[in-house]
C-alpha atoms as a PDB file:
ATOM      1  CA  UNK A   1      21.151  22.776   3.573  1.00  0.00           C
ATOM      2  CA  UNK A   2      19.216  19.178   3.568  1.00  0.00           C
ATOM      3  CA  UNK A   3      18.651  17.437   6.698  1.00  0.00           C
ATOM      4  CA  UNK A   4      20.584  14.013   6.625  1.00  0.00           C
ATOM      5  CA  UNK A   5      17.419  12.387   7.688  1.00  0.00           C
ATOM      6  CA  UNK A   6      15.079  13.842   4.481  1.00  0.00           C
ATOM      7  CA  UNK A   7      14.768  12.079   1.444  1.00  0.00           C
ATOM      8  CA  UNK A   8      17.251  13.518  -1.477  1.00  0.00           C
ATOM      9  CA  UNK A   9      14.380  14.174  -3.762  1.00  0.00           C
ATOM     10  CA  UNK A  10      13.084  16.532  -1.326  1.00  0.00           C
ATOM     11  CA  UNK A  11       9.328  15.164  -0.800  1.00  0.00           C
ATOM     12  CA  UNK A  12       7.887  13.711   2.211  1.00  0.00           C
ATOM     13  CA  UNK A  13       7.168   9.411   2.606  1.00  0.00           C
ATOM     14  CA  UNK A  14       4.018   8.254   2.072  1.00  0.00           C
ATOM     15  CA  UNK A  15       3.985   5.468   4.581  1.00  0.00           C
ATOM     16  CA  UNK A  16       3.892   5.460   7.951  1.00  0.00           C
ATOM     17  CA  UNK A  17       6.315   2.922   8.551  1.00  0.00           C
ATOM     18  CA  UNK A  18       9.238   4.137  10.944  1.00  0.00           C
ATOM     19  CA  UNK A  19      13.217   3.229  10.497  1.00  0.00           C
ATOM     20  CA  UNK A  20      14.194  -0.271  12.305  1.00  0.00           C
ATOM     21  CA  UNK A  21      16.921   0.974  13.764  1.00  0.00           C
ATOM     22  CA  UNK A  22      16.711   2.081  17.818  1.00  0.00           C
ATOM     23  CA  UNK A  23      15.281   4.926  18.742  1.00  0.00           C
ATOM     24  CA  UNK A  24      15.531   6.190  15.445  1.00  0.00           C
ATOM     25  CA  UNK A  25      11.653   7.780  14.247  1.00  0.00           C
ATOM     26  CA  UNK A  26      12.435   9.153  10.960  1.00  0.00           C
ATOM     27  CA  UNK A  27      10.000   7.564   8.238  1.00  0.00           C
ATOM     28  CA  UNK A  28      11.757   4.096   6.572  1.00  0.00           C
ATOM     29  CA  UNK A  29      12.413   5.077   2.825  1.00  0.00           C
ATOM     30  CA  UNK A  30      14.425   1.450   2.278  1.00  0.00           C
ATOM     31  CA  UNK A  31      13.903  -2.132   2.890  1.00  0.00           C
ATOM     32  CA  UNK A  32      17.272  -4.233   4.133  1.00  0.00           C
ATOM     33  CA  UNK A  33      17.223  -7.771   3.516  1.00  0.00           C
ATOM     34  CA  UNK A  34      19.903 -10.697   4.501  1.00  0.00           C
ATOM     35  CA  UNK A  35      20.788 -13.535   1.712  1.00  0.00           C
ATOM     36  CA  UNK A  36      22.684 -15.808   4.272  1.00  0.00           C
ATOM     37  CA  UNK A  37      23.528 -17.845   1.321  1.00  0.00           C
ATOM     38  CA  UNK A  38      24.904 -15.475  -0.764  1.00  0.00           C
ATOM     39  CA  UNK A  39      26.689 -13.533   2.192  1.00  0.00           C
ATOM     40  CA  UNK A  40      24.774 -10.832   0.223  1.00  0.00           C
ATOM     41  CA  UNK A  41      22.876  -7.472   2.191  1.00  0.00           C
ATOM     42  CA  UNK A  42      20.718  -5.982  -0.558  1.00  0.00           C
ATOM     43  CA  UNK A  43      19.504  -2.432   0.098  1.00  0.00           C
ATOM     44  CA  UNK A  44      16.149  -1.188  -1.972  1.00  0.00           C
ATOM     45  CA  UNK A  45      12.997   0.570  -2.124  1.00  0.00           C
ATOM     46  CA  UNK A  46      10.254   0.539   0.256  1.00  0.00           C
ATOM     47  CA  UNK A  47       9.142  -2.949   0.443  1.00  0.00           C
ATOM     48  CA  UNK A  48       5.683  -2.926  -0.227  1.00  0.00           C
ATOM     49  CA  UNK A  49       4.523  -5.008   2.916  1.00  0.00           C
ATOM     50  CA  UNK A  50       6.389  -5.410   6.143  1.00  0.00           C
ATOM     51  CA  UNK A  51       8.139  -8.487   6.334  1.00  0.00           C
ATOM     52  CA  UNK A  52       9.384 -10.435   9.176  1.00  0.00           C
ATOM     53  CA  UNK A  53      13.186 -10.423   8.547  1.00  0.00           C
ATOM     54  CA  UNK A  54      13.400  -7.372   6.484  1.00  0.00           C
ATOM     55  CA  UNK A  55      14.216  -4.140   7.955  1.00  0.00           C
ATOM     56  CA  UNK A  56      13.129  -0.760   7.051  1.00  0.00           C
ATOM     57  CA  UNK A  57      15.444   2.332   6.844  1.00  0.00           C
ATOM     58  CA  UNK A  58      15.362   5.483   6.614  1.00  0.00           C
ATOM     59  CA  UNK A  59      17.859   7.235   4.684  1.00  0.00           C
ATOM     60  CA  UNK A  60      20.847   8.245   7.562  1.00  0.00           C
ATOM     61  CA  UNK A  61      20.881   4.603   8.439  1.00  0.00           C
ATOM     62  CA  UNK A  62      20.945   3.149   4.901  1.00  0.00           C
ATOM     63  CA  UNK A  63      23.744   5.691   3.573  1.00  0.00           C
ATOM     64  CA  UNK A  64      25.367   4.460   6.484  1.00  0.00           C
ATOM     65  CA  UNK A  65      25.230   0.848   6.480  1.00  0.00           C
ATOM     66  CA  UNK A  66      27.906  -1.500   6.709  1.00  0.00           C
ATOM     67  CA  UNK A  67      28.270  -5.300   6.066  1.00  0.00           C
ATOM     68  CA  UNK A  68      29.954  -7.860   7.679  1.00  0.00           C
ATOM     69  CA  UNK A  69      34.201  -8.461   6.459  1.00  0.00           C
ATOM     70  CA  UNK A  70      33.554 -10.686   3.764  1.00  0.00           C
ATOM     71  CA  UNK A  71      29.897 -10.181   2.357  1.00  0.00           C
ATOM     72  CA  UNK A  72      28.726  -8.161  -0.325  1.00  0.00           C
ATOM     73  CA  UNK A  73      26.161  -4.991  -1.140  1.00  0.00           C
ATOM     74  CA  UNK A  74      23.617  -4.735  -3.256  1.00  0.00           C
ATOM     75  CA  UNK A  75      21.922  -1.477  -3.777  1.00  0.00           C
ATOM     76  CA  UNK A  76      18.859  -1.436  -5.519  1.00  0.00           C
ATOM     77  CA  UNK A  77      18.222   1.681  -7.648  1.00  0.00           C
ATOM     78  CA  UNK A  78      15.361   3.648  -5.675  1.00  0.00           C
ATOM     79  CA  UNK A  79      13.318   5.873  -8.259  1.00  0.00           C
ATOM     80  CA  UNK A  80      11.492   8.835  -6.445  1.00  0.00           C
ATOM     81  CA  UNK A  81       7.773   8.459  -7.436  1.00  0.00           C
ATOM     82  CA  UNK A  82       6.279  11.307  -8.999  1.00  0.00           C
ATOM     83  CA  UNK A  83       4.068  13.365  -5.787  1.00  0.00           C
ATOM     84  CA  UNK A  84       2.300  15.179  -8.663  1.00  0.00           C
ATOM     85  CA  UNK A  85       0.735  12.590 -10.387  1.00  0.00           C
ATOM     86  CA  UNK A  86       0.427  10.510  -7.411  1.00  0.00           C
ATOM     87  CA  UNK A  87      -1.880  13.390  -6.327  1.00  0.00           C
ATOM     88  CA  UNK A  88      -3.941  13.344  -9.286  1.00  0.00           C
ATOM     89  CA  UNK A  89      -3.990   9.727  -9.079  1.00  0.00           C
ATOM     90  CA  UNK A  90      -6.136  10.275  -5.771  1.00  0.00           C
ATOM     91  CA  UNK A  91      -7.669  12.802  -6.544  1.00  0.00           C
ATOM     92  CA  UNK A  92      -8.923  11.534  -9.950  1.00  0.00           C
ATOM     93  CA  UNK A  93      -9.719   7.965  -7.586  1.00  0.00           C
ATOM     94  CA  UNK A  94     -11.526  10.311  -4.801  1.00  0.00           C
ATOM     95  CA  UNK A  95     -13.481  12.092  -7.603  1.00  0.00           C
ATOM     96  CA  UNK A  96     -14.416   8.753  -9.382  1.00  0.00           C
ATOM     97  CA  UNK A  97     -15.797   7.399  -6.079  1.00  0.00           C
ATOM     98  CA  UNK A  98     -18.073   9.770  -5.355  1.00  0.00           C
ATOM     99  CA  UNK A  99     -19.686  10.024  -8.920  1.00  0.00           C
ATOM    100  CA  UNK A 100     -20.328   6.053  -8.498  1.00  0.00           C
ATOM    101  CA  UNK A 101     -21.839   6.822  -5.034  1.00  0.00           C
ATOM    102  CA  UNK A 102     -23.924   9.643  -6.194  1.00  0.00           C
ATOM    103  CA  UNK A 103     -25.372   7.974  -9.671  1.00  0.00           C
ATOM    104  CA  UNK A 104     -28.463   5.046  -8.717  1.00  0.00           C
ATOM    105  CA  UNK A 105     -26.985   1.670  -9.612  1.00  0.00           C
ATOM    106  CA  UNK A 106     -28.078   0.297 -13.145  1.00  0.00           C
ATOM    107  CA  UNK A 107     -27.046  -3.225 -14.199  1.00  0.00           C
ATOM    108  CA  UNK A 108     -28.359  -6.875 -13.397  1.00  0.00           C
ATOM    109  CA  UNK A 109     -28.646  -7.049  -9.703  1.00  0.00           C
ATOM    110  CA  UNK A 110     -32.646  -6.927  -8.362  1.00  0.00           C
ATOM    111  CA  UNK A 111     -33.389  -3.772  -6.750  1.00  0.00           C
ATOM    112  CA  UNK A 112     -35.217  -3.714  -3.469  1.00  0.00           C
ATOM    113  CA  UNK A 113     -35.155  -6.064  -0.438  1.00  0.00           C
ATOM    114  CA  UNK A 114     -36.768  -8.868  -1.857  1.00  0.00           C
ATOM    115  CA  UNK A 115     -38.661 -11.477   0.017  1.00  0.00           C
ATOM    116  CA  UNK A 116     -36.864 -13.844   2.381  1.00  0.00           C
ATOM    117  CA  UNK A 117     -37.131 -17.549   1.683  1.00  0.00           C
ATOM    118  CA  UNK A 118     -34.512 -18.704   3.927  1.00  0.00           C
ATOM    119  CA  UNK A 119     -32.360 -17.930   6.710  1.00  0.00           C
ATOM    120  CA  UNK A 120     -28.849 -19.848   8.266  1.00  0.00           C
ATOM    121  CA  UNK A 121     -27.463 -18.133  11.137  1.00  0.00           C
ATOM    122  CA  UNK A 122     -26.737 -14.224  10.086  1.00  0.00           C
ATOM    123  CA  UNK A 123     -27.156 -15.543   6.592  1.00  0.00           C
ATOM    124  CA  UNK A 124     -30.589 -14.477   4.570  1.00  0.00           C
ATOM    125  CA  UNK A 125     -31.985 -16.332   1.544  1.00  0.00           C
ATOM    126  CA  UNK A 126     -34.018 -14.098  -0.937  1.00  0.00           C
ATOM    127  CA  UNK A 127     -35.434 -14.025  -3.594  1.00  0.00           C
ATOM    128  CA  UNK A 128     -37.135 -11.240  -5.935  1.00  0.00           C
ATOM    129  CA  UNK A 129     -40.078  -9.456  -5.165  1.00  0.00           C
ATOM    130  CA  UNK A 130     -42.426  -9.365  -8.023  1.00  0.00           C
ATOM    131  CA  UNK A 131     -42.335  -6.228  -8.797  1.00  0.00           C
ATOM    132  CA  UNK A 132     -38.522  -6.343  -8.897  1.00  0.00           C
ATOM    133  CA  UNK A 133     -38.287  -9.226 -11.811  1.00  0.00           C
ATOM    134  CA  UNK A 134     -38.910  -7.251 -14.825  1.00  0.00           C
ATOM    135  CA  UNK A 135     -36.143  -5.059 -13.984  1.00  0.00           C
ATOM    136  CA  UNK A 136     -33.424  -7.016 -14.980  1.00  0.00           C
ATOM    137  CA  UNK A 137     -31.560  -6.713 -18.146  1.00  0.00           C
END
């Protein structure tokens, strides 16, 4: 039997970001936001950044939300992501960072410190070391 509070796809948020409602701490899976114009409440995914007069829900509240007499719903389609290849996805990201850590850097910057020419506040001016000149490409 599903919790009313767990997503219907049956995998866990990954956000942080808690319901808007009162006392409510189940993870917000929607985003609520008020057309006053329109007289229009439209009800979709996660918003991607919090916004000041959107509110997030999770998914008790948002199944349960009601309008004022007179105004209409919108309900955006919310596609589950995939949590499989969102976990490749990082893991493939994680992997790729650490090769570029681990391999020496090859390309047109100067290596070494350089001798300083200049400096402005925190700010250092360089320039190559002699030694360091013939090793651009």
């Amino acid at each position: 039997m599903s919790d009313a509070h767990e997503p219907a796809y049956g995998w866990p948020p990954l956000t942080s970001r808690r319901c808007s409602r009162p006392a409510c701490k189940q993870p917000a899976l929607y985003t609520l936001t008020y057309v006053y114009r329109d007289s229009t409440a439209v009800l979709g995914p996660l918003a991607t950044y919090v916004e000041p007069h959107c509110y997030d829900l999770c998914a008790a509240h948002a199944g349960r939300l009601t309008v004022p007499r007179g105004w209409d719903v919108v309900r955006l389609p919310v596609e589950p992501a995939e949590p499989a290849v969102a976990e490749a996805d990082d893991l493939e990201a994680l992997a790729n960072a650490v090769r570029e850590a681990v391999l020496p850097s090859s390309g047109g910057e100067p290596v070494g410190q350089g001798i300083e020419v200049g400096r402005r506040g925190h700010l250092r001016v360089l320039r190559s070391s002699p030694q360091d000149r013939g090793q651009r490409s």
